[in-house]
C-alpha atoms as a PDB file:
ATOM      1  CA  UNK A   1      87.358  13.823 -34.239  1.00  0.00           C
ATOM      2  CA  UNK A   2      85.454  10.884 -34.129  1.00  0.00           C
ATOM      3  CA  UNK A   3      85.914   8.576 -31.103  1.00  0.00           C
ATOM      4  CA  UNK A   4      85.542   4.605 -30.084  1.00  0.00           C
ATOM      5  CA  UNK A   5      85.062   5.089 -26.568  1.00  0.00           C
ATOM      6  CA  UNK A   6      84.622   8.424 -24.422  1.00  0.00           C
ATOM      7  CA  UNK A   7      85.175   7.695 -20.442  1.00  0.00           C
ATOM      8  CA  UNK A   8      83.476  10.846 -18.252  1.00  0.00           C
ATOM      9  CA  UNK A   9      85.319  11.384 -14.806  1.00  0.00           C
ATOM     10  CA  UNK A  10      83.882  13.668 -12.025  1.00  0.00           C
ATOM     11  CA  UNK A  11      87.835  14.258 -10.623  1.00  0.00           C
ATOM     12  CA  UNK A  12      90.750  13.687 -12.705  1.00  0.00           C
ATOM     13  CA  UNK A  13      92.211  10.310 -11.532  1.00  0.00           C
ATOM     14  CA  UNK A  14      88.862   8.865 -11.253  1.00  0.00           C
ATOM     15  CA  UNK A  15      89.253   7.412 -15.050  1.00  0.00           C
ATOM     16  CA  UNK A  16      92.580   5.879 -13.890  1.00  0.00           C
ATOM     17  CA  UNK A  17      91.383   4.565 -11.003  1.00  0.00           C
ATOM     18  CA  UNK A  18      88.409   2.843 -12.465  1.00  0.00           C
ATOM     19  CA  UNK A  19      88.896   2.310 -16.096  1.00  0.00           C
ATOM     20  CA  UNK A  20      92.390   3.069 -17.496  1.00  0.00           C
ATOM     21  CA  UNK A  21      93.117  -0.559 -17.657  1.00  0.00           C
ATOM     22  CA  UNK A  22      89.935  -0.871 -20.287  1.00  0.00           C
ATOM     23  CA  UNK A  23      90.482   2.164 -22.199  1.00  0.00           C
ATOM     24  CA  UNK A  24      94.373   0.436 -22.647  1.00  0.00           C
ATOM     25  CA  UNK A  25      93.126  -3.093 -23.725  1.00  0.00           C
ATOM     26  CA  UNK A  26      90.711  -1.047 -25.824  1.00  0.00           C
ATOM     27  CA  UNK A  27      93.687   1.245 -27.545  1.00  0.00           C
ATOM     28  CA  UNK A  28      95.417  -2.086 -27.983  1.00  0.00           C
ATOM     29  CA  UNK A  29      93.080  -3.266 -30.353  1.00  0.00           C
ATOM     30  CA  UNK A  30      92.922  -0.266 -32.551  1.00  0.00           C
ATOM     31  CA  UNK A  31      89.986   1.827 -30.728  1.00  0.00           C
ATOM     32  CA  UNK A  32      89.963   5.422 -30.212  1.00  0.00           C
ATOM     33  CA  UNK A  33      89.675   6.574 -27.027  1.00  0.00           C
ATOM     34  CA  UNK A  34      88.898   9.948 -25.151  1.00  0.00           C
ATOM     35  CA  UNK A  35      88.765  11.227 -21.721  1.00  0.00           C
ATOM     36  CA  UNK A  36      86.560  13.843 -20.155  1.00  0.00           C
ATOM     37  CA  UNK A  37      87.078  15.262 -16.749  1.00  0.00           C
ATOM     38  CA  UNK A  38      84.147  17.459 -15.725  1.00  0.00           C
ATOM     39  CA  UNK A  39      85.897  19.280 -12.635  1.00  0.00           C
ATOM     40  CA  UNK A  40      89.150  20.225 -11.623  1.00  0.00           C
ATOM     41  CA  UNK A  41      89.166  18.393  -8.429  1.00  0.00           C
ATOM     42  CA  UNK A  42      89.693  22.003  -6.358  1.00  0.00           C
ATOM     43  CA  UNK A  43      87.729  20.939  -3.212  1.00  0.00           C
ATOM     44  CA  UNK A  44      90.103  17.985  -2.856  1.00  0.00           C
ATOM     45  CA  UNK A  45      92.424  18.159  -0.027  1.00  0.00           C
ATOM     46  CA  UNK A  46      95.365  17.570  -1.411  1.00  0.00           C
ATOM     47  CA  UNK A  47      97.201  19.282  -4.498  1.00  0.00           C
ATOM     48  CA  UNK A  48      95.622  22.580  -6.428  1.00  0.00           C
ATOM     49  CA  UNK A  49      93.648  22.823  -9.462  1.00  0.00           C
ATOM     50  CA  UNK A  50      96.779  23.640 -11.675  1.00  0.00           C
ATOM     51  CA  UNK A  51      98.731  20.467 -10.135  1.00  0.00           C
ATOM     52  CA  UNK A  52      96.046  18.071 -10.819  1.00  0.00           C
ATOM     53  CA  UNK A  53      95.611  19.535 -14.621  1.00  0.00           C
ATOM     54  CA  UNK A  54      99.497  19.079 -15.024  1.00  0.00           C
ATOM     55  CA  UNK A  55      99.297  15.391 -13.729  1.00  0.00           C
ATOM     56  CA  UNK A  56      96.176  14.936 -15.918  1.00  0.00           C
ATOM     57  CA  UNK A  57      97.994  16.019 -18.698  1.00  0.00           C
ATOM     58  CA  UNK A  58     101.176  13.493 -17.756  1.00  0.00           C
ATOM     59  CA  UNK A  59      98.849  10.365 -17.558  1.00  0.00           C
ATOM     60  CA  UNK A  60      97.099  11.149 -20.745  1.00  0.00           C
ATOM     61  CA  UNK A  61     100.380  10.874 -22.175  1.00  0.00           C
ATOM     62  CA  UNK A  62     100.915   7.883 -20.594  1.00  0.00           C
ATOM     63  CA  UNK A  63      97.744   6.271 -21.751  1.00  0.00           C
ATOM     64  CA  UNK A  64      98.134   7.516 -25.123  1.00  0.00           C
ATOM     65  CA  UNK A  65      94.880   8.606 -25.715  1.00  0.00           C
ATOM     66  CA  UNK A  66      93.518  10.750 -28.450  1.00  0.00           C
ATOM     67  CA  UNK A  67      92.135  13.799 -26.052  1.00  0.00           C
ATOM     68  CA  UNK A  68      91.571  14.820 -22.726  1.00  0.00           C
ATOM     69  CA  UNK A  69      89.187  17.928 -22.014  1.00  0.00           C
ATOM     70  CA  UNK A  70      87.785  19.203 -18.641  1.00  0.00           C
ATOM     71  CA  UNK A  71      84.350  20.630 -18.882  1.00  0.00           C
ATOM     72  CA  UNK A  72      85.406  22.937 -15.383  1.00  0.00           C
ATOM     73  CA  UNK A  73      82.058  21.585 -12.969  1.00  0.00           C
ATOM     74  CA  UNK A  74      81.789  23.314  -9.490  1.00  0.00           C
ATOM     75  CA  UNK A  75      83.722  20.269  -7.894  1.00  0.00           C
ATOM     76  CA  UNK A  76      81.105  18.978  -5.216  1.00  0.00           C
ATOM     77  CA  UNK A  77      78.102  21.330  -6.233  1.00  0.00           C
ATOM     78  CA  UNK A  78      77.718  20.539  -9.844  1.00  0.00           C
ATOM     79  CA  UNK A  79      74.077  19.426 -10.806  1.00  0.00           C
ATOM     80  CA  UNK A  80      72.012  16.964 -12.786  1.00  0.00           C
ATOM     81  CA  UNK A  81      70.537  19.704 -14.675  1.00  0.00           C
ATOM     82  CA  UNK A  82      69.895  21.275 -17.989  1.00  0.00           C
ATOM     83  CA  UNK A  83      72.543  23.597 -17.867  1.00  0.00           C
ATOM     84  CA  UNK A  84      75.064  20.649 -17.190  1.00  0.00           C
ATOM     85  CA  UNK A  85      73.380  18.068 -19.479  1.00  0.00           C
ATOM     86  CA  UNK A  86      74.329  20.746 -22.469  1.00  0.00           C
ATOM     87  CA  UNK A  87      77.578  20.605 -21.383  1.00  0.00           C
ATOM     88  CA  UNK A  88      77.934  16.535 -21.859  1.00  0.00           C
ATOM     89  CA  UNK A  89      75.810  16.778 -24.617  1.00  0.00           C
ATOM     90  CA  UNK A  90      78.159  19.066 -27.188  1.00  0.00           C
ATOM     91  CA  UNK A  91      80.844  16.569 -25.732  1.00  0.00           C
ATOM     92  CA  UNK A  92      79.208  13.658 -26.632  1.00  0.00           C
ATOM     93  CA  UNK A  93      78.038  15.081 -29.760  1.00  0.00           C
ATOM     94  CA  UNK A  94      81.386  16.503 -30.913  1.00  0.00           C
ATOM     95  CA  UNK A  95      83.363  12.996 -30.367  1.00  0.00           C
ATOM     96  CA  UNK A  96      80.701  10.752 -31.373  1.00  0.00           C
ATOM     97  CA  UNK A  97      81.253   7.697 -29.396  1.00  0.00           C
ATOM     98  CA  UNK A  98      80.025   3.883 -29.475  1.00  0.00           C
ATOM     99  CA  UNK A  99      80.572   3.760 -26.140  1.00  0.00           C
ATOM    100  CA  UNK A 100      80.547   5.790 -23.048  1.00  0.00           C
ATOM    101  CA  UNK A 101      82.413   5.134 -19.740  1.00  0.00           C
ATOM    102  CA  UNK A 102      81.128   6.991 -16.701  1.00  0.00           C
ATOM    103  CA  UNK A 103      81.243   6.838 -12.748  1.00  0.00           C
ATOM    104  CA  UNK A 104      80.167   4.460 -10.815  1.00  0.00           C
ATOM    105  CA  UNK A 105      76.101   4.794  -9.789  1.00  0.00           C
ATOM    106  CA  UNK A 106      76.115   4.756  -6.239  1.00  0.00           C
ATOM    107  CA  UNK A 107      80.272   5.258  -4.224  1.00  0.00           C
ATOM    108  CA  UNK A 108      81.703   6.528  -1.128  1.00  0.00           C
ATOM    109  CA  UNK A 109      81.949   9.820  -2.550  1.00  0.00           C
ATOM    110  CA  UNK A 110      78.584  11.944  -3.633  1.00  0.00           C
ATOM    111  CA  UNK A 111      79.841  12.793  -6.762  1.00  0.00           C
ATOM    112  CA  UNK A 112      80.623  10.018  -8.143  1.00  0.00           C
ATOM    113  CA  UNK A 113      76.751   9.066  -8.220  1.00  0.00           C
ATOM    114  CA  UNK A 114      75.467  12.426  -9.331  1.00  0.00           C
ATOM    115  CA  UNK A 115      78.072  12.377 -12.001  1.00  0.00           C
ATOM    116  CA  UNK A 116      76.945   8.755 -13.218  1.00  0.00           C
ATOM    117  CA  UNK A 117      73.127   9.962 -13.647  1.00  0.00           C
ATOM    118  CA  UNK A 118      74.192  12.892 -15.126  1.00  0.00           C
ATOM    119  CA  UNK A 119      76.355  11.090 -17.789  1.00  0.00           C
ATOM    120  CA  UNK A 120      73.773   8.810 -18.473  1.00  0.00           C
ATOM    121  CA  UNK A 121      70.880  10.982 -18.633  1.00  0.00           C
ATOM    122  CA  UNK A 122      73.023  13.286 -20.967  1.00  0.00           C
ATOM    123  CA  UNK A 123      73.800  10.535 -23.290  1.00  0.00           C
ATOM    124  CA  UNK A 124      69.885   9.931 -23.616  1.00  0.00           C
ATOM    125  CA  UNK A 125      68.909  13.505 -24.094  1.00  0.00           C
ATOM    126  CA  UNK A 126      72.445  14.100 -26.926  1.00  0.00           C
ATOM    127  CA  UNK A 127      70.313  11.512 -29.298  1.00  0.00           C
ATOM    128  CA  UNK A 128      67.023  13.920 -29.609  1.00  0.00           C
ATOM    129  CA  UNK A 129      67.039  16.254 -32.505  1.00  0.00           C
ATOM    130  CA  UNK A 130      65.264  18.579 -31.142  1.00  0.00           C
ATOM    131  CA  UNK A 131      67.772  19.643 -28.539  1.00  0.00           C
ATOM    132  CA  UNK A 132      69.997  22.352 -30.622  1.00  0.00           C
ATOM    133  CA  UNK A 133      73.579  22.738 -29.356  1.00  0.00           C
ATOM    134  CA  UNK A 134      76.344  23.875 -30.824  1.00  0.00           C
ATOM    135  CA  UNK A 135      80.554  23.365 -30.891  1.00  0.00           C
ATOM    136  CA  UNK A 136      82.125  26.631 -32.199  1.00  0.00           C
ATOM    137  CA  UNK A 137      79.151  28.283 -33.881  1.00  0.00           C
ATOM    138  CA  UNK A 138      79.031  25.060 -35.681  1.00  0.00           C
ATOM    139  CA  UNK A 139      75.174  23.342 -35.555  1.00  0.00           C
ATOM    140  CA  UNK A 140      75.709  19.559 -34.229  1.00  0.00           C
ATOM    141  CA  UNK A 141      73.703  16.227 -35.141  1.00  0.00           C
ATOM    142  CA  UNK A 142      72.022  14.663 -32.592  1.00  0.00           C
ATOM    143  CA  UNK A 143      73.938  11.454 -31.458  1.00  0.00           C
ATOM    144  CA  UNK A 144      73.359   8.604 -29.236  1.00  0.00           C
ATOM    145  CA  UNK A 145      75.923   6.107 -28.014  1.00  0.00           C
ATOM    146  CA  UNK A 146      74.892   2.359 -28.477  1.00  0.00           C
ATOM    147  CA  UNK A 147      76.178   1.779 -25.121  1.00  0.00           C
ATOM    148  CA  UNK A 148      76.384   3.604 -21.344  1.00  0.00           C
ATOM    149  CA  UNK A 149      78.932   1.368 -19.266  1.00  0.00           C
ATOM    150  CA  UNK A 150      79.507   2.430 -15.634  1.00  0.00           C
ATOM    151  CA  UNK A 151      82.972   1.163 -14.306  1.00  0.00           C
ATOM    152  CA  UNK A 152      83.457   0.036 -10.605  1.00  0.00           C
ATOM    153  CA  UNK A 153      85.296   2.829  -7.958  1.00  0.00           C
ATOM    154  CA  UNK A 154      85.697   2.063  -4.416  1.00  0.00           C
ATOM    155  CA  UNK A 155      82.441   0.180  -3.229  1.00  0.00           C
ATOM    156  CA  UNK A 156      81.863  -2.515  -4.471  1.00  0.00           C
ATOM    157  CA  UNK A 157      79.550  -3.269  -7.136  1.00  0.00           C
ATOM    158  CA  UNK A 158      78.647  -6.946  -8.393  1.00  0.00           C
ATOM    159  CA  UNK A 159      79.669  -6.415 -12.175  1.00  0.00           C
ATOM    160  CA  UNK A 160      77.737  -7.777 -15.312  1.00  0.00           C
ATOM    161  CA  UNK A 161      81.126  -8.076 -17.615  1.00  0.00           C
ATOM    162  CA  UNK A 162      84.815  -8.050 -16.748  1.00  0.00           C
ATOM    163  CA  UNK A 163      87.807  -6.729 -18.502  1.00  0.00           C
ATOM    164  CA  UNK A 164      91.096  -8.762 -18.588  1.00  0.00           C
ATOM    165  CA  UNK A 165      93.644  -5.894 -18.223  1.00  0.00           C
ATOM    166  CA  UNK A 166      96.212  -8.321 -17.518  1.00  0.00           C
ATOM    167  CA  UNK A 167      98.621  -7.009 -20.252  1.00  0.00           C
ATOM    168  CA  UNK A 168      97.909  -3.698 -19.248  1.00  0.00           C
ATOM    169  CA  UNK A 169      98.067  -3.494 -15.920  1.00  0.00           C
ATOM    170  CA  UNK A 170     101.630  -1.927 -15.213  1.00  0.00           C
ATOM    171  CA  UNK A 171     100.595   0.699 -17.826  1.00  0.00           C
ATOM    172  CA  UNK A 172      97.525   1.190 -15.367  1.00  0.00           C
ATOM    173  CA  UNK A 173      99.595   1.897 -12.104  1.00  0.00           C
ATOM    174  CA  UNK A 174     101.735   3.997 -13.865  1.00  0.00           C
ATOM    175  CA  UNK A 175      99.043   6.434 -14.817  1.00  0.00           C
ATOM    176  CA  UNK A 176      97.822   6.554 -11.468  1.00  0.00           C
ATOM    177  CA  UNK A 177     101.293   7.264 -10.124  1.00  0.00           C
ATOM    178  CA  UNK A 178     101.361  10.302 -11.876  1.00  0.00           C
ATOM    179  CA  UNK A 179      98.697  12.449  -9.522  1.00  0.00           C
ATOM    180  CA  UNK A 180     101.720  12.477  -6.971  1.00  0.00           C
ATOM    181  CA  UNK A 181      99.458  14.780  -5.005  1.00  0.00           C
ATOM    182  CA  UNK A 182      96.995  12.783  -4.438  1.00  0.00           C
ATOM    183  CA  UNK A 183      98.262   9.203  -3.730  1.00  0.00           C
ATOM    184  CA  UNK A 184     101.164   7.977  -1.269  1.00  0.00           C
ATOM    185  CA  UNK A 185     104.508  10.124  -1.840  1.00  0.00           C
ATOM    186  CA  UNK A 186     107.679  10.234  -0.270  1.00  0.00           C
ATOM    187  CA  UNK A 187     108.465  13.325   1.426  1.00  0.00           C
ATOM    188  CA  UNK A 188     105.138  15.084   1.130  1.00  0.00           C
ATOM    189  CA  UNK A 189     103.853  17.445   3.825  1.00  0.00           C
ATOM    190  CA  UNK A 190     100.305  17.039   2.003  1.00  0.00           C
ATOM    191  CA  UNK A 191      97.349  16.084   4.930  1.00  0.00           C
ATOM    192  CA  UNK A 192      96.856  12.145   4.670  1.00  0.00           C
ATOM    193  CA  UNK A 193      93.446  10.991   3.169  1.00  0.00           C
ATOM    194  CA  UNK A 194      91.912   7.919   2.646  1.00  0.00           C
ATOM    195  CA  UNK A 195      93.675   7.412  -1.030  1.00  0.00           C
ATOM    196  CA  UNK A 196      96.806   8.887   0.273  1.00  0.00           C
ATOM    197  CA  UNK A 197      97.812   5.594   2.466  1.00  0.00           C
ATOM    198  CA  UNK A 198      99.973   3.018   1.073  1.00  0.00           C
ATOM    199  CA  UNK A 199      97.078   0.417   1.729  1.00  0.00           C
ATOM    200  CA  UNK A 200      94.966   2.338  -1.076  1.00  0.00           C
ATOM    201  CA  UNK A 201      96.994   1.625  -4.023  1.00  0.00           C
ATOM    202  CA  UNK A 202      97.308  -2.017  -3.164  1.00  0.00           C
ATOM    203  CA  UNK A 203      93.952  -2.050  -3.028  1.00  0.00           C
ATOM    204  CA  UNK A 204      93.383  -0.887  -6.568  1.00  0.00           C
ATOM    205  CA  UNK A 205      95.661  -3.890  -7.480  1.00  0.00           C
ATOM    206  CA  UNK A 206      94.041  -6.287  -5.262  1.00  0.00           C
ATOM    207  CA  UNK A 207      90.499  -5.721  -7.210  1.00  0.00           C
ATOM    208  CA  UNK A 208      92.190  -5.616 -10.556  1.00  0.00           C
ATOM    209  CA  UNK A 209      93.539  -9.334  -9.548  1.00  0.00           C
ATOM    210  CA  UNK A 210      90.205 -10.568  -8.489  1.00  0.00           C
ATOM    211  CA  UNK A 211      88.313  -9.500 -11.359  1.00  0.00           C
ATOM    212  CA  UNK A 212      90.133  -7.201 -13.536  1.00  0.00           C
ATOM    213  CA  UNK A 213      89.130  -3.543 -14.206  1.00  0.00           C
END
């Protein structure tokens, strides 16, 4: 299956948070779009890795994209490496993208970062022949997106191009809603974070009024 757009995420809900309302406006004009989680979020303090793959699963459907995978990174200790490279390298080679979505360079959390280097790096290396990978026994073509676009998380960064997700931005919230673990939720007995207060959410739709996202 080849695809428009590919967006990486180190946790799912990352790709909601920062790009969702993109990868809609995108969808909206006839582009396909895929999603790539590369861990299962299982250091996070709230939820379990089998709640966050069923609420993954819920706001793919909400998004309507073509595919979701998770490439099942040590959450917090995955590395910039060969090993890992391969592994976003028979991604990006088996989807085929223009254009490739990935954290944000430098965030309040460490992976985020590491993840955006490794992305990027990976999306170099996926365009020279002469690395030999393979999906399902099946010998893949070297490919290299035209573009690597890095989409704003919590910190922020002063961007070079905005998105008007204007028409999309209900869709947006709704996606996010659906990791019920890990954002504000009546009656839970889950430890509060930092994205768990009320005050996080309206942040997300405070930055999406000031610049879009």
């Amino acid at each position: 299956m080849k695809l428009d757009i590919l967006a990486f995420g180190v946790h799912p809900d990352d790709i909601e948070l920062g790009c969702s309302g993109t990868l809609l406006a995108a969808m909206a004009e006839g582009k396909k779009v895929g999603i790539i989680d590369l861990t299962q979020g299982e250091l996070g303090t709230r939820g379990t890795p089998d709640t966050r793959k069923i609420e993954a699963a819920h706001a793919a459907k909400i998004l309507g994209i073509e595919t979701r995978e998770n490439l099942q990174m040590a959450d917090g200790f995955f590395q910039n490496d060969e090993p890992h490279q391969r592994k976003i390298i028979e991604a990006i080679r088996k989807y085929q993208p223009a254009i490739i979505l990935c954290n944000a360079p430098e965030d309040r959390h460490p992976d985020h970062g590491r993840s955006a280097k490794l992305v990027a790096d990976a999306a170099f290396l996926s365009g020279l022949r002469k690395i030999v990978t393979h999906h399902e026994t099946k010998l893949q073509e070297a490919w290299k997106p035209t573009y690597v676009f890095h989409y704003i998380q919590d910190r922020f960064i002063q961007p070079s191009f905005v998105v008007d997700i204007s028409a999309h931005h209900d869709k947006k919230m709704e996606s996010i809603l659906c990791y019920s673990t890990q954002f504000n939720s009546a009656g839970s007995n889950e430890p509060q974070t930092y994205i768990s207060s009320p005050q996080f959410l309206e942040t997300v739709k405070a930055r999406a009024m000031m610049m879009g996202k």
